[in-house]
N, C-alpha and C. Protein backbone atom coordinates (compact mmCIF):
# COMPACT_ATOMS: atom_id res chain seq x y z
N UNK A 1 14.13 -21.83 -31.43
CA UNK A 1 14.85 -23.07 -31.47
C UNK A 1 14.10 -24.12 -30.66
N UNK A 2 14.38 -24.91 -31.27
CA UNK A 2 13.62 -26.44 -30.06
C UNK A 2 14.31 -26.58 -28.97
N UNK A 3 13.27 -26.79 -28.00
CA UNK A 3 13.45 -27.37 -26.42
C UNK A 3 15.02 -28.08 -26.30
N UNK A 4 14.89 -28.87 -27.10
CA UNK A 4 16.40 -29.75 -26.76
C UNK A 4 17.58 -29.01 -27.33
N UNK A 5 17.41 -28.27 -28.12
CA UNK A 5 18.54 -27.52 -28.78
C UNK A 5 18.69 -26.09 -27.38
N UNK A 6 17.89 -26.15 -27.21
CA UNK A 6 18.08 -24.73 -26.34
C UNK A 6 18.43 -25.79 -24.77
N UNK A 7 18.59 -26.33 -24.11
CA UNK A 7 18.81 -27.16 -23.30
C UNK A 7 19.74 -27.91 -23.58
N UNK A 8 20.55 -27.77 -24.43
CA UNK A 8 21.65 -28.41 -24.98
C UNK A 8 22.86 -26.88 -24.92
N UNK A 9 22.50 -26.12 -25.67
CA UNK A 9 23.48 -24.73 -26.08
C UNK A 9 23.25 -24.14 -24.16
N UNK A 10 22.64 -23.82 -23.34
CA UNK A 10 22.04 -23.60 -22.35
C UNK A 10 23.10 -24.12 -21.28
N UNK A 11 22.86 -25.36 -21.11
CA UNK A 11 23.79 -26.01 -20.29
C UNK A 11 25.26 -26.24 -20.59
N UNK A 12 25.20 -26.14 -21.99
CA UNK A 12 27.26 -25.85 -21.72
C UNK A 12 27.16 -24.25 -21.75
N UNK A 13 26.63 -23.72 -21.50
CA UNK A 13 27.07 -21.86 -21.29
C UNK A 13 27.17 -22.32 -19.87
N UNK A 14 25.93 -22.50 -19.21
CA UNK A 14 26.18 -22.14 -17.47
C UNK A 14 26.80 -23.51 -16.79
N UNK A 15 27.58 -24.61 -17.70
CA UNK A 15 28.49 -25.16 -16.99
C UNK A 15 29.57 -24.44 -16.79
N UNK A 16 30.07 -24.14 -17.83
CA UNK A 16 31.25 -23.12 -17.59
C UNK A 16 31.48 -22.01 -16.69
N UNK A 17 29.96 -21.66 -16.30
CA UNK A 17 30.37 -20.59 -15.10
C UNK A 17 29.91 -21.35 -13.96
N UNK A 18 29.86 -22.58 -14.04
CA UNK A 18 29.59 -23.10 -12.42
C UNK A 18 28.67 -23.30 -11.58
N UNK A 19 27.36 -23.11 -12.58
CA UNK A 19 26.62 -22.91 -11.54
C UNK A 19 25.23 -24.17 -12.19
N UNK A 20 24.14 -24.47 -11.68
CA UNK A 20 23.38 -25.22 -12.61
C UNK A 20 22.17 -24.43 -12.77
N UNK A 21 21.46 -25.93 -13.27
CA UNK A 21 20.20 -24.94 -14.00
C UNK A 21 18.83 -26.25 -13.83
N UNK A 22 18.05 -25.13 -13.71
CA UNK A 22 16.74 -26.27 -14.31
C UNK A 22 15.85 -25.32 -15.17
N UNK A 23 15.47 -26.44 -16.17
CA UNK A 23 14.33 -26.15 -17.63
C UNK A 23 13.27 -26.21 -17.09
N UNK A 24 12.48 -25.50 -17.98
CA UNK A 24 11.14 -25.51 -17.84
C UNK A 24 10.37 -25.01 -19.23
N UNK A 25 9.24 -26.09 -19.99
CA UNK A 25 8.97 -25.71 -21.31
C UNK A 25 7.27 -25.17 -21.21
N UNK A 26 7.41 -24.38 -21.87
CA UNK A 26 5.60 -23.93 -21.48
C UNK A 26 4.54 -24.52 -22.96
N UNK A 27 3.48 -24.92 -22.76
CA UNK A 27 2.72 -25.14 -24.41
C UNK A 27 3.09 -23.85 -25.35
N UNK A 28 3.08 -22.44 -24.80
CA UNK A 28 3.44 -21.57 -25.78
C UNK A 28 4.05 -21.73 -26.78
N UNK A 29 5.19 -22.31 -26.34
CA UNK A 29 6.49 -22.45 -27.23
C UNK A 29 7.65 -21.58 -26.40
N UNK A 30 7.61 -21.52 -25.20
CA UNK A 30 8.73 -20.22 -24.35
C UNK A 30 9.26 -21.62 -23.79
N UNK A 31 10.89 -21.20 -23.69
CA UNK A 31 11.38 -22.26 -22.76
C UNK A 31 12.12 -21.75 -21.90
N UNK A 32 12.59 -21.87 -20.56
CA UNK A 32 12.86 -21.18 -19.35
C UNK A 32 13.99 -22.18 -18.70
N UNK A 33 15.19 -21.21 -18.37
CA UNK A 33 16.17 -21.75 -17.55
C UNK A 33 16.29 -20.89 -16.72
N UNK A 34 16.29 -21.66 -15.32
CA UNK A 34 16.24 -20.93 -14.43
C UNK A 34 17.87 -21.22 -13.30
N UNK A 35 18.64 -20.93 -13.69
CA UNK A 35 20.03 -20.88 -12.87
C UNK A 35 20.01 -20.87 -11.29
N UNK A 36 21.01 -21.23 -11.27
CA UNK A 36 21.06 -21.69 -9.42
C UNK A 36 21.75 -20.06 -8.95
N UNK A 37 22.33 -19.60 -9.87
CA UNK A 37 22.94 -17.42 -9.58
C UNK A 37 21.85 -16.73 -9.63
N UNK A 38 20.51 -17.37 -10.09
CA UNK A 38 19.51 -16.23 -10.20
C UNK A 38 19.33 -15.52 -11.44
N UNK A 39 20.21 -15.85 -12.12
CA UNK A 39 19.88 -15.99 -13.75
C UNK A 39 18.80 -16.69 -14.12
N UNK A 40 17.77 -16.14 -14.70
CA UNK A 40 16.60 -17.21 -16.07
C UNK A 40 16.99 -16.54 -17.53
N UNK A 41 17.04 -17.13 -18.27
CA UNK A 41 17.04 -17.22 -19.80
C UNK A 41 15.95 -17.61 -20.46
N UNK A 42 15.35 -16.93 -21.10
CA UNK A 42 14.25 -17.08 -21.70
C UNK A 42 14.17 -17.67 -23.07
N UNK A 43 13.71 -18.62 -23.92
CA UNK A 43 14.05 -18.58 -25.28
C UNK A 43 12.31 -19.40 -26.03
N UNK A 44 13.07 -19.54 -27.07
CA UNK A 44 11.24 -19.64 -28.02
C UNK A 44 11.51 -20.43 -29.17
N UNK A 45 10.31 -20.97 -29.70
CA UNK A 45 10.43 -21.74 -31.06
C UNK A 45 10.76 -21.21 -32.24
N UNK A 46 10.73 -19.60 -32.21
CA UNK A 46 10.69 -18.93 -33.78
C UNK A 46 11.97 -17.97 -33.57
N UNK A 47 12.86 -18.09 -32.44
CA UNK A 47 14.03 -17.22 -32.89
C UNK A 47 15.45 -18.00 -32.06
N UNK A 48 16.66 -17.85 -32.85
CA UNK A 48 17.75 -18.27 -32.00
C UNK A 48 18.40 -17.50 -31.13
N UNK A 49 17.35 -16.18 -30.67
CA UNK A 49 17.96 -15.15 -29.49
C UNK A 49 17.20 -15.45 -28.36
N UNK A 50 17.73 -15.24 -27.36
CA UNK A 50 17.42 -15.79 -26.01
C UNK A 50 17.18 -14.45 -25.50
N UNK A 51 16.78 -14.31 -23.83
CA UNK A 51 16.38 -13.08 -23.54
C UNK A 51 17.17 -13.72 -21.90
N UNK A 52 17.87 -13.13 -21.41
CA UNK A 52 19.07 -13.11 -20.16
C UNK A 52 18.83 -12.17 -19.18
N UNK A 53 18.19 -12.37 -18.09
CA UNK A 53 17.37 -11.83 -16.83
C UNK A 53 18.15 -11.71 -15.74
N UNK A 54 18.66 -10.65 -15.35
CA UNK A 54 19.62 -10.96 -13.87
C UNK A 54 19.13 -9.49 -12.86
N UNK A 55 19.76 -9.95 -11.96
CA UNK A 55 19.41 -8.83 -10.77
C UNK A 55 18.20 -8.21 -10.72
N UNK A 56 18.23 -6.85 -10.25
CA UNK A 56 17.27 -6.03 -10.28
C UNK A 56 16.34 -5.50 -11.61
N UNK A 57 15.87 -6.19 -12.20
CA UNK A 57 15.22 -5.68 -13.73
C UNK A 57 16.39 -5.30 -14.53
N UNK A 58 17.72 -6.18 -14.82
CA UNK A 58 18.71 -6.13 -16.09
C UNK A 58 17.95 -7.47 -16.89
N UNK A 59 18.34 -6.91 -18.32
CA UNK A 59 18.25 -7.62 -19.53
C UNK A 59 18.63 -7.26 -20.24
N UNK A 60 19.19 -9.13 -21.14
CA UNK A 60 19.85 -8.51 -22.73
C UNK A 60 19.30 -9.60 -23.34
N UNK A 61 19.27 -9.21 -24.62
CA UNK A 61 18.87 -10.63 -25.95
C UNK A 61 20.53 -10.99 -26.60
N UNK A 62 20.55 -12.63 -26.48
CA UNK A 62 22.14 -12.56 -27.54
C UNK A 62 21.65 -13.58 -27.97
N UNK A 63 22.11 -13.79 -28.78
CA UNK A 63 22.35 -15.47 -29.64
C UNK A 63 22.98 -16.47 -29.40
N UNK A 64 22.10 -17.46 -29.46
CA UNK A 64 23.52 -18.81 -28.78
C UNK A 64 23.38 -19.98 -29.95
């Protein structure tokens, strides 16, 4: 998904839990939110699944 679409779907998820966020877009095509809980979300130009990073080496892929 594009930068602004994923920075759009992104920020109303982690408004709702309260906490903020800052983007970050790489030339790859990877785009990176990095949460103020220590959450990053990972996402990309060629799929609408994201990749959700928390704690000690947990991860999941969902769709937003």
């Amino acid at each position: 998904m594009a930068f602004d679409v994923f920075k759009k779907r992104v920020s109303a998820i982690v408004s709702k839990a309260g906490a903020s966020v800052r983007f970050h877009h790489e030339d790859d095509g990877r785009h990176f939110a990095h949460c103020s809980d220590g959450v990053t979300i990972i996402g990309n130009l060629s799929s609408p699944s994201v990749c959700v990073k928390w704690g000690s080496g947990h991860s999941a892929y969902v769709s937003i």
